[in-house]
PDB file of N, CA and C in Angstrom:
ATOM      1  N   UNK A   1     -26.052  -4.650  -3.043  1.00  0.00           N
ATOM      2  CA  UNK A   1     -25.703  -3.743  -1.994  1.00  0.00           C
ATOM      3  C   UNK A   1     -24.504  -4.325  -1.251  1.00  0.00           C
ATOM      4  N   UNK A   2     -23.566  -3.528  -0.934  1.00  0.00           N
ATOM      5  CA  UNK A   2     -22.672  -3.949   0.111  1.00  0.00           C
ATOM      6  C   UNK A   2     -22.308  -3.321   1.484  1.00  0.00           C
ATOM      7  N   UNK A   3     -21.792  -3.208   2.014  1.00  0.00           N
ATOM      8  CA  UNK A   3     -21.997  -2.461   3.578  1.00  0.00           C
ATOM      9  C   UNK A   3     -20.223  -2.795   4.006  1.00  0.00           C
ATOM     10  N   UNK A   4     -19.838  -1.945   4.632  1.00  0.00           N
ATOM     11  CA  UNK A   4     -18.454  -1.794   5.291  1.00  0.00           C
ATOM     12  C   UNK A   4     -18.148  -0.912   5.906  1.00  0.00           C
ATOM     13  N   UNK A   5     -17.460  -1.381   6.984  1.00  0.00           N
ATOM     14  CA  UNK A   5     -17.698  -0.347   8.430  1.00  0.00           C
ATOM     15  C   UNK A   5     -16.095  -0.441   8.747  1.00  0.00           C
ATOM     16  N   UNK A   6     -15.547   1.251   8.234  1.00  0.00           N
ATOM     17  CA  UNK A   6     -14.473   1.215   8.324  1.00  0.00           C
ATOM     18  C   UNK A   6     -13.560   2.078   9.689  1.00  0.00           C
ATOM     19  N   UNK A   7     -12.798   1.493  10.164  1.00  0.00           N
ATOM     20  CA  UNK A   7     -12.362   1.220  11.070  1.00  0.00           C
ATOM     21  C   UNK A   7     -10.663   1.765  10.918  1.00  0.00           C
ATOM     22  N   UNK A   8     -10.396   2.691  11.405  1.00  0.00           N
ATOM     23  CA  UNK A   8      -8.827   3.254  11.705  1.00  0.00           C
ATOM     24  C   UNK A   8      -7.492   2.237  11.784  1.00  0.00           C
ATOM     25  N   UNK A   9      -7.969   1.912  13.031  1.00  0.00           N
ATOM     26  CA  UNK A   9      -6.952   0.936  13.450  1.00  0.00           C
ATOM     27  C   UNK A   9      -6.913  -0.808  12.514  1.00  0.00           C
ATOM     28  N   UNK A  10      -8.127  -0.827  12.301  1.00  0.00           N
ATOM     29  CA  UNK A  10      -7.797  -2.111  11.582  1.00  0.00           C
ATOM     30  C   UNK A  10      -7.556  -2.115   9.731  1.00  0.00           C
ATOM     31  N   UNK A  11      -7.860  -0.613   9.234  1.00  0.00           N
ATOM     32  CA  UNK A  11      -6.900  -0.305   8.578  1.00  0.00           C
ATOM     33  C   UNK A  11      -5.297  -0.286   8.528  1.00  0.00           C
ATOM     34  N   UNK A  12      -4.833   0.175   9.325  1.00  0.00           N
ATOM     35  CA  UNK A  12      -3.511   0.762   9.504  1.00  0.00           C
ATOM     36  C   UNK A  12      -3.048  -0.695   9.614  1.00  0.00           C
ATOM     37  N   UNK A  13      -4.056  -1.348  10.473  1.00  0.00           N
ATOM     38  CA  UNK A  13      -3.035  -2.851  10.935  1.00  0.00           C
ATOM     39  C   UNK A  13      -2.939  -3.697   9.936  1.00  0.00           C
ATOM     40  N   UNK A  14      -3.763  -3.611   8.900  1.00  0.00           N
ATOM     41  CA  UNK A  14      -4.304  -4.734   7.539  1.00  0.00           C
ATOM     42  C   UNK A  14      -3.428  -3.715   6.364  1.00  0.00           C
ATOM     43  N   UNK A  15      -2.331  -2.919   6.642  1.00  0.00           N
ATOM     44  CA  UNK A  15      -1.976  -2.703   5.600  1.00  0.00           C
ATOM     45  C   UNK A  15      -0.391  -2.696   6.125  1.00  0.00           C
ATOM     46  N   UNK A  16       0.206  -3.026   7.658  1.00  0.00           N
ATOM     47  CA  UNK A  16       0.715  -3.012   8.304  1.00  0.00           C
ATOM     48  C   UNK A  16       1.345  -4.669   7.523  1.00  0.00           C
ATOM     49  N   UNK A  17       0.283  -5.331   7.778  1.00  0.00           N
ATOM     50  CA  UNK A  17       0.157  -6.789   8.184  1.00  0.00           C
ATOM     51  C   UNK A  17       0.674  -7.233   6.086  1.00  0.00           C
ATOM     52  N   UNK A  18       0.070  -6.342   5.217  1.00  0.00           N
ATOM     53  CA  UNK A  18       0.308  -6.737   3.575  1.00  0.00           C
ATOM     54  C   UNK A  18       1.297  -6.384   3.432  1.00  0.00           C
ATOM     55  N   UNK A  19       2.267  -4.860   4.062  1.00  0.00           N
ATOM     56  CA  UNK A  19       3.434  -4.743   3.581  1.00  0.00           C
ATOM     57  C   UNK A  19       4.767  -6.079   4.516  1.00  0.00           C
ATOM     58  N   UNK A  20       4.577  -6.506   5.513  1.00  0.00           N
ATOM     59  CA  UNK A  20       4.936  -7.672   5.542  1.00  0.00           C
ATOM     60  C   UNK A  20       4.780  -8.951   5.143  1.00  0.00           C
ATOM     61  N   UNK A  21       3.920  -9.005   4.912  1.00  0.00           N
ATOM     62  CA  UNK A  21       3.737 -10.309   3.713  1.00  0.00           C
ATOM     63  C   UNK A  21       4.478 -10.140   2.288  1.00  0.00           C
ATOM     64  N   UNK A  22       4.448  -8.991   2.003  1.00  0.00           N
ATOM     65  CA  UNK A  22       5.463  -8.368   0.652  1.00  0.00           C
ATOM     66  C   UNK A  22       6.668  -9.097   1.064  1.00  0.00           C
ATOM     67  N   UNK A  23       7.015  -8.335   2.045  1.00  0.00           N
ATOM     68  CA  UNK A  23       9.127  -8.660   2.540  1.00  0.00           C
ATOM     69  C   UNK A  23       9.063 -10.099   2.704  1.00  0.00           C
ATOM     70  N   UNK A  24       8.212 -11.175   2.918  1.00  0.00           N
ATOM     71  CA  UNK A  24       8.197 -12.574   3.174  1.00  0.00           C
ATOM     72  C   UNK A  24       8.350 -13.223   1.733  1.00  0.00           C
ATOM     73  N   UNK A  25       7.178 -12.556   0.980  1.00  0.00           N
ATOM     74  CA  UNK A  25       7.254 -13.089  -0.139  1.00  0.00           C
ATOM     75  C   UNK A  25       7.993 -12.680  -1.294  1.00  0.00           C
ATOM     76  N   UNK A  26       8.604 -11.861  -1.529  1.00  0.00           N
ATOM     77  CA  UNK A  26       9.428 -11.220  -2.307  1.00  0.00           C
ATOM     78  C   UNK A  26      10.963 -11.488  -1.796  1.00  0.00           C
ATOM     79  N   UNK A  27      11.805 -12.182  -2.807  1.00  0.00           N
ATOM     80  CA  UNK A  27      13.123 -12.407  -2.170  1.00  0.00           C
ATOM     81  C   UNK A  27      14.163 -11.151  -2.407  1.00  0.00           C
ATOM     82  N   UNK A  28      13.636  -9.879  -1.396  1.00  0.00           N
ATOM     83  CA  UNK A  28      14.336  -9.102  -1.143  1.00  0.00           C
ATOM     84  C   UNK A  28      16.236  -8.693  -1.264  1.00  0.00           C
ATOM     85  N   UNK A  29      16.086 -10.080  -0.896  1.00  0.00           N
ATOM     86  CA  UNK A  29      17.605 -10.503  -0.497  1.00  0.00           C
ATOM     87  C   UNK A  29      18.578 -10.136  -1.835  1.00  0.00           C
ATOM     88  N   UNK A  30      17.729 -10.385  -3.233  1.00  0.00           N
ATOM     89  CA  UNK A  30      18.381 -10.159  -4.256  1.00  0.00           C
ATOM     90  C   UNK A  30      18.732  -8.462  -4.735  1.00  0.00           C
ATOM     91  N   UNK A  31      17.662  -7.496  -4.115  1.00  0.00           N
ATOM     92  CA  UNK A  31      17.647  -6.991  -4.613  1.00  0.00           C
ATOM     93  C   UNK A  31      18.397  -5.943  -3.021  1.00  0.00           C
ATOM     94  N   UNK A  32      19.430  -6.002  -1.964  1.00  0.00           N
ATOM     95  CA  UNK A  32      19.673  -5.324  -0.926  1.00  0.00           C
ATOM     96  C   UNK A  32      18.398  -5.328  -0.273  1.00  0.00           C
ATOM     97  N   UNK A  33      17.701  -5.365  -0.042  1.00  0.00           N
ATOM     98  CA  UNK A  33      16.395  -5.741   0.792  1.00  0.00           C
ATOM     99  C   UNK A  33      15.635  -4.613   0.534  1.00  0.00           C
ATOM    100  N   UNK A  34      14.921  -3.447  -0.404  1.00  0.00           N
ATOM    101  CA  UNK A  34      14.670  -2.498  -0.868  1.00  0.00           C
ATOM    102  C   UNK A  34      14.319  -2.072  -2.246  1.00  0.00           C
ATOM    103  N   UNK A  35      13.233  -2.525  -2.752  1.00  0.00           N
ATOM    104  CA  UNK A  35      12.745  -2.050  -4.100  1.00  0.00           C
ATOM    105  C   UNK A  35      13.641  -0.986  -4.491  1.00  0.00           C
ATOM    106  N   UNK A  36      13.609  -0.663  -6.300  1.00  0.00           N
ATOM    107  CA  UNK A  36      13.812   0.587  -6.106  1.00  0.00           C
ATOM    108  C   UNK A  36      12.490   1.951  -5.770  1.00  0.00           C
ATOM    109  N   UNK A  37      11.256   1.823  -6.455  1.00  0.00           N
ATOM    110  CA  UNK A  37      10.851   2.606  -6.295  1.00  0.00           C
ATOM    111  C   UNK A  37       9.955   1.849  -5.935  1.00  0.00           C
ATOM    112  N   UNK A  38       8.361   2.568  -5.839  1.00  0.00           N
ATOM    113  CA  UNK A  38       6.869   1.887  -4.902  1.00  0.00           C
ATOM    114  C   UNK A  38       6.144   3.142  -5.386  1.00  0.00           C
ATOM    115  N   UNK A  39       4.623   2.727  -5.907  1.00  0.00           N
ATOM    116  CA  UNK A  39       3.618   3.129  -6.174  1.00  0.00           C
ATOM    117  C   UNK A  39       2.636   3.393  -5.283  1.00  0.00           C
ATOM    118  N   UNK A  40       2.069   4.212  -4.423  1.00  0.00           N
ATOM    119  CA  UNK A  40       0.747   4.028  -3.263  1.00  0.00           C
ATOM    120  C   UNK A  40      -0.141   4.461  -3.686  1.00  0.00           C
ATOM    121  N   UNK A  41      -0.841   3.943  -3.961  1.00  0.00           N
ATOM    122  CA  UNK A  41      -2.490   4.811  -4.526  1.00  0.00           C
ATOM    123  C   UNK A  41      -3.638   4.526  -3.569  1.00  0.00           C
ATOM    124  N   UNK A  42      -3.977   5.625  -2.143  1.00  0.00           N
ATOM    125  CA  UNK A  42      -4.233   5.326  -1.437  1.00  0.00           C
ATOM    126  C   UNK A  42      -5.959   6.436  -1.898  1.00  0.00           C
ATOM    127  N   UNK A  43      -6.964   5.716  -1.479  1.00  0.00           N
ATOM    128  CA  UNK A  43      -8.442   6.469  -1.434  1.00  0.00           C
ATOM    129  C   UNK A  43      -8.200   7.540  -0.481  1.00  0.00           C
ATOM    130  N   UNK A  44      -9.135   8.802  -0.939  1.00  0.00           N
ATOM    131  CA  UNK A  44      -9.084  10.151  -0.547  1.00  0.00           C
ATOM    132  C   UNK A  44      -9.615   9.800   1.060  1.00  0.00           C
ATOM    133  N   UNK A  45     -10.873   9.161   0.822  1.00  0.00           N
ATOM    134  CA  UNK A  45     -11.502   8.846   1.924  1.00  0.00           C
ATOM    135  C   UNK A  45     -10.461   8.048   2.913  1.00  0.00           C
ATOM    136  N   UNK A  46      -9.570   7.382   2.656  1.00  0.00           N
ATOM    137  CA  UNK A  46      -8.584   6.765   3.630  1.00  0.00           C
ATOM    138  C   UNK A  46      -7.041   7.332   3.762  1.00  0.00           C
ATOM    139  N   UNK A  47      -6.824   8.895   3.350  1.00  0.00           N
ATOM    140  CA  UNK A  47      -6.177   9.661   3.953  1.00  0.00           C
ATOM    141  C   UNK A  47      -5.853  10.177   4.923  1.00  0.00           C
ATOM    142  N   UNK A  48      -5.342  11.419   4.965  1.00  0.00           N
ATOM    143  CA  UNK A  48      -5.318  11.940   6.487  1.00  0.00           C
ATOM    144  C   UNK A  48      -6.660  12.290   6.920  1.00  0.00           C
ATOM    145  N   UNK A  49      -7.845  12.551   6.341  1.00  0.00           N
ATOM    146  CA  UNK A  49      -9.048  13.240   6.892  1.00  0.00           C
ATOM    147  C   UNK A  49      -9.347  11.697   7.351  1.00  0.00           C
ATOM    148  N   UNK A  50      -9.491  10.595   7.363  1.00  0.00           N
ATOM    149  CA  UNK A  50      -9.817   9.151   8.176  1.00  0.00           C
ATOM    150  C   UNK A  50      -8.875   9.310   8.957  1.00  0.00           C
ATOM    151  N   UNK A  51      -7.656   9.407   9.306  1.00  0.00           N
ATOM    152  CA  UNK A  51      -6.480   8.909  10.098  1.00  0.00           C
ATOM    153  C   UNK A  51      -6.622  10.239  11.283  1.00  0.00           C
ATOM    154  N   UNK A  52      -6.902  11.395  10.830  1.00  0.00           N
ATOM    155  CA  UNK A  52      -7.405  12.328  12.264  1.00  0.00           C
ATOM    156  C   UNK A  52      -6.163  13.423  12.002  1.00  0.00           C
ATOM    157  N   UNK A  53      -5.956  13.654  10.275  1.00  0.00           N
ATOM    158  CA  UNK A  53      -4.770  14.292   9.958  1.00  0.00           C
ATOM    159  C   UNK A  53      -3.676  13.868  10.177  1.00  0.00           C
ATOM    160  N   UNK A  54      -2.760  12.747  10.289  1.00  0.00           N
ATOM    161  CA  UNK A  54      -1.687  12.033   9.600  1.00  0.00           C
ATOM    162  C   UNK A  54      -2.049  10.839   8.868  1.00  0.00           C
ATOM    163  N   UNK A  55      -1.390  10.703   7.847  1.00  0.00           N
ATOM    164  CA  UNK A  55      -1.438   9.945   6.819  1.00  0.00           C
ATOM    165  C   UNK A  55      -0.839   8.227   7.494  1.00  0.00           C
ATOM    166  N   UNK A  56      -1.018   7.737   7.694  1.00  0.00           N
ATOM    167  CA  UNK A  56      -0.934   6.718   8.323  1.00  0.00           C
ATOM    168  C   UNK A  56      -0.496   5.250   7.462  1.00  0.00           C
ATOM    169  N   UNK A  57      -1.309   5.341   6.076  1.00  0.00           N
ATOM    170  CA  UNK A  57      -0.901   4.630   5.044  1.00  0.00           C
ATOM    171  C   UNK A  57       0.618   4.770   4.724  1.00  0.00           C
ATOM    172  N   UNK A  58       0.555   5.843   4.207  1.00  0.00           N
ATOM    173  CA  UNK A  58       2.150   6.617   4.023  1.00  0.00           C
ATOM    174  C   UNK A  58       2.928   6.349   4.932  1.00  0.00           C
ATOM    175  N   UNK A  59       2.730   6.517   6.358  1.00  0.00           N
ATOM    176  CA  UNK A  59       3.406   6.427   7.124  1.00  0.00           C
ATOM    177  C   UNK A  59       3.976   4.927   7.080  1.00  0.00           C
ATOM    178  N   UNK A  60       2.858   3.667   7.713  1.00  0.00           N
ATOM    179  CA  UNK A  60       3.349   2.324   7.474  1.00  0.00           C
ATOM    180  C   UNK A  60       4.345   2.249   6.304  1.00  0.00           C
ATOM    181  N   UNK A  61       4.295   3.188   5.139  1.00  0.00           N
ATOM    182  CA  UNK A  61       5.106   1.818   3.880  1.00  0.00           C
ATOM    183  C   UNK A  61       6.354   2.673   4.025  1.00  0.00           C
ATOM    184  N   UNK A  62       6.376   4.125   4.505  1.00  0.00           N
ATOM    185  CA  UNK A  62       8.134   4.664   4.722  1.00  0.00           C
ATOM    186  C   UNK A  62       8.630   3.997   5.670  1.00  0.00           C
ATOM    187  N   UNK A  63       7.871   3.781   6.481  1.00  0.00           N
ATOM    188  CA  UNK A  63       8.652   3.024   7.863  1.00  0.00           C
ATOM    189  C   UNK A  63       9.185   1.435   7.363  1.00  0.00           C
ATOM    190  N   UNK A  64       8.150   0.814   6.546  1.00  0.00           N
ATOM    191  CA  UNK A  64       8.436  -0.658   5.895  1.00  0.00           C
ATOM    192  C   UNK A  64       9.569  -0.577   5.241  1.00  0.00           C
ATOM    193  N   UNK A  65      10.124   0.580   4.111  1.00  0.00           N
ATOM    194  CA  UNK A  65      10.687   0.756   3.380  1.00  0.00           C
ATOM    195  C   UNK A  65      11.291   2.462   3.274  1.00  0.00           C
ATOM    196  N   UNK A  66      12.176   2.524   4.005  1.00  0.00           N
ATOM    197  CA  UNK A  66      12.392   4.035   4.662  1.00  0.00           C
ATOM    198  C   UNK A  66      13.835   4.684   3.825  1.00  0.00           C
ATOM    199  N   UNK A  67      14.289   4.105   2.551  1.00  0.00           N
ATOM    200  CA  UNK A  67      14.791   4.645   1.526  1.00  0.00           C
ATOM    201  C   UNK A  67      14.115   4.585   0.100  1.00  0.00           C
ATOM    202  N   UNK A  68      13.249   4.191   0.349  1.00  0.00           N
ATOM    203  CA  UNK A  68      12.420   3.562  -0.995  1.00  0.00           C
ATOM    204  C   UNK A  68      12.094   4.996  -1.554  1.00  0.00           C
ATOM    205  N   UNK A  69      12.117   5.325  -2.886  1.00  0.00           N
ATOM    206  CA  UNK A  69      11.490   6.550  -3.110  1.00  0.00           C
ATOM    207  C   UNK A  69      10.095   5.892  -3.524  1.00  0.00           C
ATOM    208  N   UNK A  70       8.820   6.855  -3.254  1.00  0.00           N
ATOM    209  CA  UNK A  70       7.696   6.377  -3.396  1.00  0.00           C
ATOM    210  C   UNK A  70       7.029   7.838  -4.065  1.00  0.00           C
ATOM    211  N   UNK A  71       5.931   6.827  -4.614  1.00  0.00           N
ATOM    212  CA  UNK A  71       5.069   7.773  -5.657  1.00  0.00           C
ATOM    213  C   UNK A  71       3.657   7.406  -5.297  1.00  0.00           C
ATOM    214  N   UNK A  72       2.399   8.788  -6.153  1.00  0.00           N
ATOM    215  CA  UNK A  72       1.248   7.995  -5.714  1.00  0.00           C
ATOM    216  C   UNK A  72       0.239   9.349  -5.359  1.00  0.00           C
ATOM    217  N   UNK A  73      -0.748   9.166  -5.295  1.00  0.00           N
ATOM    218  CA  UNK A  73      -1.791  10.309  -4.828  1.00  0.00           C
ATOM    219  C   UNK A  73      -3.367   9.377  -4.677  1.00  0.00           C
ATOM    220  N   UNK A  74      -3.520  10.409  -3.557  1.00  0.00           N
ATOM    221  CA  UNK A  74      -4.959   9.744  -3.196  1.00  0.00           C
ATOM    222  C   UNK A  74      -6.226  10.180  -4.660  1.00  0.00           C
ATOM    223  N   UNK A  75      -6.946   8.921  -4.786  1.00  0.00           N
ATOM    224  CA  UNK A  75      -7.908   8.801  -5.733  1.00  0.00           C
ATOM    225  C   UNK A  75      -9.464   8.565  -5.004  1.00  0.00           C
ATOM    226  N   UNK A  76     -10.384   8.652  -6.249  1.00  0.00           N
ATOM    227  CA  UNK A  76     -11.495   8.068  -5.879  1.00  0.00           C
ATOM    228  C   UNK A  76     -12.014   6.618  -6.244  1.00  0.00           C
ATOM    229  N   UNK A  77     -11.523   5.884  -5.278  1.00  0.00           N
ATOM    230  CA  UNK A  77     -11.990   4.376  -6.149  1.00  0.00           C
ATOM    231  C   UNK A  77     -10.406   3.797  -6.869  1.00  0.00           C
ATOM    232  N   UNK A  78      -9.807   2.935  -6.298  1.00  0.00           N
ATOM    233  CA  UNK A  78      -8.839   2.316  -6.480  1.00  0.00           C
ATOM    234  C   UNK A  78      -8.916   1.146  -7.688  1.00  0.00           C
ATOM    235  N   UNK A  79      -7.685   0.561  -8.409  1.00  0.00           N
ATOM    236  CA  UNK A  79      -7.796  -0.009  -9.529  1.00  0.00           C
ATOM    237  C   UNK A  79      -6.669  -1.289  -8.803  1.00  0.00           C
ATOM    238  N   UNK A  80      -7.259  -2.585  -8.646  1.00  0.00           N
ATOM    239  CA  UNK A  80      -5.976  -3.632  -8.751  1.00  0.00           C
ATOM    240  C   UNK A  80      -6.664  -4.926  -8.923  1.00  0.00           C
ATOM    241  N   UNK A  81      -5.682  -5.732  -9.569  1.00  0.00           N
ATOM    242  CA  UNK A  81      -5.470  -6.937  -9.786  1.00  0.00           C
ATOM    243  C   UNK A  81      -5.548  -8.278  -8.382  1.00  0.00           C
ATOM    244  N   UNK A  82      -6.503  -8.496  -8.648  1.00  0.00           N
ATOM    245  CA  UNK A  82      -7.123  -9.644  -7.353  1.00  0.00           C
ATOM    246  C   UNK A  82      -7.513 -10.924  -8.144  1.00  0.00           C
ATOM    247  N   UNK A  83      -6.261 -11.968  -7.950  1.00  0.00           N
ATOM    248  CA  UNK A  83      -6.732 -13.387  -8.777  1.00  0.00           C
ATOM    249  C   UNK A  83      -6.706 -13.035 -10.054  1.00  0.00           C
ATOM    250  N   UNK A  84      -6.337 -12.405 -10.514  1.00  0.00           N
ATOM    251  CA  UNK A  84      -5.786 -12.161 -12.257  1.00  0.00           C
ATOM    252  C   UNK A  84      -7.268 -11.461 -12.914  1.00  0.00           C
ATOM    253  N   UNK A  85      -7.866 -10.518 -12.161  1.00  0.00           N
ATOM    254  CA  UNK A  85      -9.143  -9.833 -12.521  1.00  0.00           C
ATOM    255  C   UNK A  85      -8.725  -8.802 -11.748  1.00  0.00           C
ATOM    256  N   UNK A  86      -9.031  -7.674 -12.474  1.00  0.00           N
ATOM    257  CA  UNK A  86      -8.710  -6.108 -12.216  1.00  0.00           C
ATOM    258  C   UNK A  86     -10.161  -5.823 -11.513  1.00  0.00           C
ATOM    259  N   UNK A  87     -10.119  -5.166 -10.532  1.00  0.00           N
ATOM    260  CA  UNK A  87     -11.160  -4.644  -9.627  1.00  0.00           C
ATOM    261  C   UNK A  87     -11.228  -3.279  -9.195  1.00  0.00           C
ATOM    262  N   UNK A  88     -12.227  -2.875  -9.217  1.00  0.00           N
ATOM    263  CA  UNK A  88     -12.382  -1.384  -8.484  1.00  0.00           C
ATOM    264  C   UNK A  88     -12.573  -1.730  -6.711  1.00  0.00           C
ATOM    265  N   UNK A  89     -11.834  -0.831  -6.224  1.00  0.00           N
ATOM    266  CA  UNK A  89     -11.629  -1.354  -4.589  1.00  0.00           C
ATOM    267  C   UNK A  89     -12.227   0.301  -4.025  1.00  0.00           C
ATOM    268  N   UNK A  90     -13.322   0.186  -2.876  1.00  0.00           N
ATOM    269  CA  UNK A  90     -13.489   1.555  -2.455  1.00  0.00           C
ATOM    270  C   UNK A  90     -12.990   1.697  -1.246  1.00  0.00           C
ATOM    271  N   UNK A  91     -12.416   3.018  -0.925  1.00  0.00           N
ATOM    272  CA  UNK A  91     -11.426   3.243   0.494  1.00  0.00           C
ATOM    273  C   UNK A  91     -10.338   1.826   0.491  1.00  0.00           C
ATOM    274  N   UNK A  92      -9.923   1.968  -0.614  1.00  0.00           N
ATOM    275  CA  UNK A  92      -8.704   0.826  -0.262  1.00  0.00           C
ATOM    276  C   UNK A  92      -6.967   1.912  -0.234  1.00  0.00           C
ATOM    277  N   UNK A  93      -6.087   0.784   0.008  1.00  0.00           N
ATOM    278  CA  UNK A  93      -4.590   1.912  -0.262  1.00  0.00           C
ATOM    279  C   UNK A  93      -4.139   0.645  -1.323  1.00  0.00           C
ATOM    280  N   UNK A  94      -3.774   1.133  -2.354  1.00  0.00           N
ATOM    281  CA  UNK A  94      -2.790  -0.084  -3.390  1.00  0.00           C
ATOM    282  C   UNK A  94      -1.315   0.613  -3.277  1.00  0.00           C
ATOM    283  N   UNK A  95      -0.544  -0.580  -2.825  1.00  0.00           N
ATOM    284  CA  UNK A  95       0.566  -0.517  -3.206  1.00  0.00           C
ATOM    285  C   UNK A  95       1.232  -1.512  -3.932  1.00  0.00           C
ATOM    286  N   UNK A  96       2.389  -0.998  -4.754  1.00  0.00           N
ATOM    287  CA  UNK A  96       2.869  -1.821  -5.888  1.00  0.00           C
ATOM    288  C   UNK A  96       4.286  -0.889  -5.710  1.00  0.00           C
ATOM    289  N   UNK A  97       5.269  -2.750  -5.588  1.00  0.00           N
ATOM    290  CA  UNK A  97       6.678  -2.065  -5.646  1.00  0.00           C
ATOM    291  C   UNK A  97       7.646  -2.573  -7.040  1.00  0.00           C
ATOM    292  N   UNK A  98       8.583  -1.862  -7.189  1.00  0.00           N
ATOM    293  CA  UNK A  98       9.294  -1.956  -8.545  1.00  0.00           C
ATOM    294  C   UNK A  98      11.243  -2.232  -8.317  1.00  0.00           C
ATOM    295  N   UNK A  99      10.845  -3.108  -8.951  1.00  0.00           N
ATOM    296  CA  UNK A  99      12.778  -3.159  -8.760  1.00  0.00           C
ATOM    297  C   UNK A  99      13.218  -3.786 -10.292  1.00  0.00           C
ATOM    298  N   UNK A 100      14.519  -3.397 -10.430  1.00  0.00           N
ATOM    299  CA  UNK A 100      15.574  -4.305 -11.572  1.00  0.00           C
ATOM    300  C   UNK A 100      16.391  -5.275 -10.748  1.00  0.00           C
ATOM    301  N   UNK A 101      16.041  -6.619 -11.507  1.00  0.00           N
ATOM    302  CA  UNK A 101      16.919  -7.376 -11.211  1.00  0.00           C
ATOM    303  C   UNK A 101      17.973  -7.512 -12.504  1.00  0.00           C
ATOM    304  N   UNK A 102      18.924  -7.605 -11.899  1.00  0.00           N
ATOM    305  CA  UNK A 102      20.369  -7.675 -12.443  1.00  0.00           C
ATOM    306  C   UNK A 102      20.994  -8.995 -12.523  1.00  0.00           C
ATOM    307  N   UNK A 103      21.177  -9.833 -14.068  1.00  0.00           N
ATOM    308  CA  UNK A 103      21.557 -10.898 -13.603  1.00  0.00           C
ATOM    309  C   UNK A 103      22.886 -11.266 -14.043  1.00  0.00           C
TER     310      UNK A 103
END
């Protein structure tokens, strides 16, 4: 059994808080500071019907990345890579960004 008590604001802030850790850890610098594109695969349940009708996920990663073209639709039950083991994540948002480096 597991139990999780989900919470608006500390959503928004814990996904707030990963897309900056991205720009820290990713040397942006190579690429104009801007992926080209970004993947969001955000849970239905952590859409706009959680956020009180705005999308809030969405919102954080245009604002993070506000030329980025982005792709993506809300699912049931999310798919990502945690420690090199693929996991099913429930009410999670995955994002995954994409660039060419040019050398």
């Amino acid at each position: 059994m597991s139990w999780g008590f989900r919470d608006q604001t500390t959503a928004e802030a814990d996904l707030t808080l990963a897309s900056h850790q991205l720009l820290t850890e990713l040397d942006l610098s190579a690429i104009n500071g801007t992926p080209d594109f970004g993947l969001l695969f955000s849970c239905l349940g952590r859409g706009p019907y959680f956020y009180g009708g705005i999308d809030r996920d969405l919102k954080v990663v245009t604002q993070q990345f506000p030329d980025m073209p982005l792709l993506g639709f809300y699912g049931n039950g999310e798919i990502a890579s945690i420690g090199g083991i693929n996991q099913l994540l429930p009410y999670s948002a995955v994002l995954s960004l994409f660039t060419t480096l040019s050398t």
